[in-house]
C-alpha atoms as a PDB file:
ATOM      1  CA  UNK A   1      -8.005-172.442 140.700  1.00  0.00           C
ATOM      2  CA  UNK A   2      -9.106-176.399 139.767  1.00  0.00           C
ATOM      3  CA  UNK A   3      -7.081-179.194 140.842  1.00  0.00           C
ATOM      4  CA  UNK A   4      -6.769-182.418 140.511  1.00  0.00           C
ATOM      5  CA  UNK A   5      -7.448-184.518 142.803  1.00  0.00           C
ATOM      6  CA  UNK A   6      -7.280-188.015 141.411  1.00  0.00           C
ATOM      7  CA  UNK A   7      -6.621-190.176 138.326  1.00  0.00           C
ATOM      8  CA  UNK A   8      -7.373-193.215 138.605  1.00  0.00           C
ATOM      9  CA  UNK A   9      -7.258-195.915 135.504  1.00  0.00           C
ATOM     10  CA  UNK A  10     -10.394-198.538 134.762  1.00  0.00           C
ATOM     11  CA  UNK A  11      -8.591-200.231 131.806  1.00  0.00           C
ATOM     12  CA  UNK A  12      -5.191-201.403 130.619  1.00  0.00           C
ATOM     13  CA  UNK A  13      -4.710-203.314 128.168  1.00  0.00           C
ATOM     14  CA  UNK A  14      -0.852-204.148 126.317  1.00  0.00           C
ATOM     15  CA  UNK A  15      -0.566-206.355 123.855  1.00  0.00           C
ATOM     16  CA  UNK A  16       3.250-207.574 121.906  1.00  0.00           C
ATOM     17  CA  UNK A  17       2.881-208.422 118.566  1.00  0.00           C
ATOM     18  CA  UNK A  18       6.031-209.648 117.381  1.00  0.00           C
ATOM     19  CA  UNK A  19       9.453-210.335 119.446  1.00  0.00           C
ATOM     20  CA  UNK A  20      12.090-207.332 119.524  1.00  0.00           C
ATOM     21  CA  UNK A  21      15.251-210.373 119.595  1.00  0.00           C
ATOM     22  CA  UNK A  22      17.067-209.073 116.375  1.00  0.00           C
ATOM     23  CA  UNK A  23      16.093-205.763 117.396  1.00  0.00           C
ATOM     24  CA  UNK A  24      14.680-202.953 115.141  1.00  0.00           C
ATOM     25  CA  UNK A  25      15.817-199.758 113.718  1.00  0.00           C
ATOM     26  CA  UNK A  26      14.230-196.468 113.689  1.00  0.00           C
ATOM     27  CA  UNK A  27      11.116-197.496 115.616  1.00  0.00           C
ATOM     28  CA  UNK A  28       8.531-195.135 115.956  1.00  0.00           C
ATOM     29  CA  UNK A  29       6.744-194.540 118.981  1.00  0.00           C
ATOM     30  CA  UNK A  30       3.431-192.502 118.529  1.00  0.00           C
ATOM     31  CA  UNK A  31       1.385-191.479 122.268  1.00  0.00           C
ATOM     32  CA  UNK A  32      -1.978-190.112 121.891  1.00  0.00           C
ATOM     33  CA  UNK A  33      -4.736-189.208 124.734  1.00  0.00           C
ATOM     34  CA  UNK A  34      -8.218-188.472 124.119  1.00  0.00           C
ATOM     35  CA  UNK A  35     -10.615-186.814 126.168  1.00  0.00           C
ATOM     36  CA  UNK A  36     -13.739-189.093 125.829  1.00  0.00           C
ATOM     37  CA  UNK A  37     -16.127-187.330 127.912  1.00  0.00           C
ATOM     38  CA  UNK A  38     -16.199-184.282 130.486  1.00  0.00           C
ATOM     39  CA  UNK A  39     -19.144-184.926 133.364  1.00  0.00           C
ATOM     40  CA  UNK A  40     -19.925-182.361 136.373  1.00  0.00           C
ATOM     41  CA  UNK A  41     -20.930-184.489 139.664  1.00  0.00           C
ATOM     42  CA  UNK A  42     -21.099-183.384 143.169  1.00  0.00           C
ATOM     43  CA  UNK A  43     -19.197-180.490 142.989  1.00  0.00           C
ATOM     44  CA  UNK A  44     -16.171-182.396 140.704  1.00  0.00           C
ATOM     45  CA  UNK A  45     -16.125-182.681 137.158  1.00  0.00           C
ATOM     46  CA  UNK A  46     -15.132-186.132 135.459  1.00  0.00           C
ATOM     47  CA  UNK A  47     -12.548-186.029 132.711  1.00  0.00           C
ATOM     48  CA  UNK A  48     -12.649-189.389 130.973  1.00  0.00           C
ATOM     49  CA  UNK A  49      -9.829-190.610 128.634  1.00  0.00           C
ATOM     50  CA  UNK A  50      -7.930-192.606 126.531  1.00  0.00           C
ATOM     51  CA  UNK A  51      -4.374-193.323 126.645  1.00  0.00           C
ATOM     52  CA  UNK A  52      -3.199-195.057 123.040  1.00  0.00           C
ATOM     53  CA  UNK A  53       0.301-195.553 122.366  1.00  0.00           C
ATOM     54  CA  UNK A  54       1.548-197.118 119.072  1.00  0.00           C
ATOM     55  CA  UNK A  55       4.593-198.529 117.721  1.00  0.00           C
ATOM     56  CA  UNK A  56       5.562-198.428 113.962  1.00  0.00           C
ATOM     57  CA  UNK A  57       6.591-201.027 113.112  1.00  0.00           C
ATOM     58  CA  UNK A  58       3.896-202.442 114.844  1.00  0.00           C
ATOM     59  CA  UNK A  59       5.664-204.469 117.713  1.00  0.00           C
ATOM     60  CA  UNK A  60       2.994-203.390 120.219  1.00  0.00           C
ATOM     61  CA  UNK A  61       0.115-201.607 121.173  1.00  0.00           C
ATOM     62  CA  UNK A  62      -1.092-200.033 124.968  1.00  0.00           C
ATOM     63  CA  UNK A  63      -4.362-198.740 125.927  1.00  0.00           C
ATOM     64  CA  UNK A  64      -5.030-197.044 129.135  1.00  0.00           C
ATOM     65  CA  UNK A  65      -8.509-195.745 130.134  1.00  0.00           C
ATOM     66  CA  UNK A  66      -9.494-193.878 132.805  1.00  0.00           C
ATOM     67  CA  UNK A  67     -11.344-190.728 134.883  1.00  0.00           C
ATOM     68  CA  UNK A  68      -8.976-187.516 135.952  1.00  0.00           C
ATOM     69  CA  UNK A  69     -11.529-186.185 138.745  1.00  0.00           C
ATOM     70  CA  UNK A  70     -10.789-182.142 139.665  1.00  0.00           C
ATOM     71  CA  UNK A  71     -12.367-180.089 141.439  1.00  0.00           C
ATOM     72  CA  UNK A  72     -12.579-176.130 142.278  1.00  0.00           C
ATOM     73  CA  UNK A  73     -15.408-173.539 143.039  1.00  0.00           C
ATOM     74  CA  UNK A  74     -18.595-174.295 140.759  1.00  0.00           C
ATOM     75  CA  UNK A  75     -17.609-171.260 138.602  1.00  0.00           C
ATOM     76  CA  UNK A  76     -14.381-172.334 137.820  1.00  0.00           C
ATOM     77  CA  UNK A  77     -15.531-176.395 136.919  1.00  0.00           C
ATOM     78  CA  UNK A  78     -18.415-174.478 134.639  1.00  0.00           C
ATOM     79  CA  UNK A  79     -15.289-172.595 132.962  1.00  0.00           C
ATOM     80  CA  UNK A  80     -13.244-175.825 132.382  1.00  0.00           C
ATOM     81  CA  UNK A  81     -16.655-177.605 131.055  1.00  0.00           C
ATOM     82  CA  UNK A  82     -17.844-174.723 128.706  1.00  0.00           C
ATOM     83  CA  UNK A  83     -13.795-174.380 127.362  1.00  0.00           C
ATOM     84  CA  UNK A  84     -13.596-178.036 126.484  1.00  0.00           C
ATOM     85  CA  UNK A  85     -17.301-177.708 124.841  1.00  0.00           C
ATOM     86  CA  UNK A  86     -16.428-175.386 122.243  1.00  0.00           C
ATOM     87  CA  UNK A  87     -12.563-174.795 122.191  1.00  0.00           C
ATOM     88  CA  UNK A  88     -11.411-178.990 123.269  1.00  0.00           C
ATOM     89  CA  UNK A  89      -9.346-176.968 126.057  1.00  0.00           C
ATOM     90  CA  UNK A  90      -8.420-178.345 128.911  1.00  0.00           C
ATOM     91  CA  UNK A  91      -6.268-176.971 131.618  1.00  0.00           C
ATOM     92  CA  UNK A  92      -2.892-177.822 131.464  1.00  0.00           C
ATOM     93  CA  UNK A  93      -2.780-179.213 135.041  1.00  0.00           C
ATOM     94  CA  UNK A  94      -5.414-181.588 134.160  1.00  0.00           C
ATOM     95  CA  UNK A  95      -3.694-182.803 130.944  1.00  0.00           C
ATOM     96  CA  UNK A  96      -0.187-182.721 132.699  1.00  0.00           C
ATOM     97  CA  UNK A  97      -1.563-185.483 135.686  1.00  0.00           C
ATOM     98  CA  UNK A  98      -3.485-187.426 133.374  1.00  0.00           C
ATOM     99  CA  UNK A  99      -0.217-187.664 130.847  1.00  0.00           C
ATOM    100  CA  UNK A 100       1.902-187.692 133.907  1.00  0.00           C
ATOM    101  CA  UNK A 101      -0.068-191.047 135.789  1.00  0.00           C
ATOM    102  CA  UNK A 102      -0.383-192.745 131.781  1.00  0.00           C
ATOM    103  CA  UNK A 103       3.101-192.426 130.945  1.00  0.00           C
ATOM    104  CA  UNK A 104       4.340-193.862 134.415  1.00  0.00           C
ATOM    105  CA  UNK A 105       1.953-196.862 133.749  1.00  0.00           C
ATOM    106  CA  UNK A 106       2.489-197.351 130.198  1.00  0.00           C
ATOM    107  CA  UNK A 107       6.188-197.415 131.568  1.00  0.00           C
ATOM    108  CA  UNK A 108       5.434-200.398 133.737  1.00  0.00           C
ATOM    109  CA  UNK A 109       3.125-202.395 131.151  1.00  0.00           C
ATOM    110  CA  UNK A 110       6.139-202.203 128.432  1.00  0.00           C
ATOM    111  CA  UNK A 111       8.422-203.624 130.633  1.00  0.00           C
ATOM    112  CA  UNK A 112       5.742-206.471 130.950  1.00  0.00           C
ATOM    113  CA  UNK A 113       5.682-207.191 128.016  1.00  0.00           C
ATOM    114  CA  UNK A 114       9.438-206.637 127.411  1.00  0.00           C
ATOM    115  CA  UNK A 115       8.589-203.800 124.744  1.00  0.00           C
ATOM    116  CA  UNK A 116      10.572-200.406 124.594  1.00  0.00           C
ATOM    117  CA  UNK A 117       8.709-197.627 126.706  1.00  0.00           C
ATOM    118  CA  UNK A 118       6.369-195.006 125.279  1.00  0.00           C
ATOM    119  CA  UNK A 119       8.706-192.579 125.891  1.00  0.00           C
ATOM    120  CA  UNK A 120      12.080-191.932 124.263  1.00  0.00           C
ATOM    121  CA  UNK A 121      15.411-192.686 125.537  1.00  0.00           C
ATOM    122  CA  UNK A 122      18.187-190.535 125.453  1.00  0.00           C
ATOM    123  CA  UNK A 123      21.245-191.246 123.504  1.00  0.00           C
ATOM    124  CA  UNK A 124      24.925-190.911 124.994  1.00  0.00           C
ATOM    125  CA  UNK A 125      27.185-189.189 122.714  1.00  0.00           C
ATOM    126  CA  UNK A 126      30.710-188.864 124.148  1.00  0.00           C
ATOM    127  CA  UNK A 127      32.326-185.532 123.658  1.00  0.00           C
ATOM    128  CA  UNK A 128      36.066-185.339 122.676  1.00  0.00           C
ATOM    129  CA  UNK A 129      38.249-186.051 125.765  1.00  0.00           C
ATOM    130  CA  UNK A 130      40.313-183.232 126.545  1.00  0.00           C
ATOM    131  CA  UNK A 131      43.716-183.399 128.436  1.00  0.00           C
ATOM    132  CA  UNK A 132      43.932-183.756 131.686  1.00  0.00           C
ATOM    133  CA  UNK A 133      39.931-184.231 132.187  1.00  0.00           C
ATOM    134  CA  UNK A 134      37.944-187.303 132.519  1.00  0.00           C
ATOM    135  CA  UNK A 135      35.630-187.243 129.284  1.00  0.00           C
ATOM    136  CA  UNK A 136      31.838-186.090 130.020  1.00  0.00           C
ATOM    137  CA  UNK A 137      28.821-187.331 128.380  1.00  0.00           C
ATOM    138  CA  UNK A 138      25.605-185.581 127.110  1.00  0.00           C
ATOM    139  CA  UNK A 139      22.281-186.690 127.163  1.00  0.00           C
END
């Protein structure tokens, strides 16, 4: 079985376009990574990629880059290398820690830069008291 052992980022880069003061309805956000480039060195292999997220309207734009390294018996890397080659399939442990480490940082850089976060929030709705009970609330 492969594993991860590191991701580690080389490039971030966050940039606000226009202030969110007023606020804005029914903003998009869009997260995309690409998988630049798959290497096999001393007994790893090197996943490089690129971590784009855009807003629409465009209020921002965040670009992380960086190398997932995993590693496993030489059989399994060659598996993993060959898959991506001709199918552009990657494990999903290797997708889930380099999505996992991007979204965590792309967290960080939008509260930089005072931006909402890739990610979506959940809405509160409040459900319908009922007698006697404290009302509840569902995320």
């Amino acid at each position: 079985m492969v594993n991860v052992t590191s991701v580690s980022l080389s490039q971030i880069s966050g940039e606000r376009l226009m202030d969110l003061e007023g606020g804005i309805s029914n903003l998009q956000v869009t997260t995309n990574i690409s998988i630049t480039k798959i290497t096999q060195a001393r007994g790893m292999l090197e996943v490089g990629f690129v971590f784009a997220v855009n807003y629409n309207p465009a209020v921002a734009n965040l670009i992380l880059k960086g190398v997932a390294r995993v590693s496993g018996n030489d059989k399994e890397l060659e598996e993993v290398k060959k898959n991506f080659e001709e199918r552009k399939v990657l494990p999903p442990i290797v997708l889930q820690s380099i999505s996992n480490i991007s979204f965590i940082e792309g967290i960080f850089l939008a509260r930089s830069l005072n931006i909402p976060p890739p990610i979506p929030l959940p809405t509160i709705q409040q459900q319908e008291a009922t007698k006697g009970k404290s009302p509840s609330y569902i995320a």
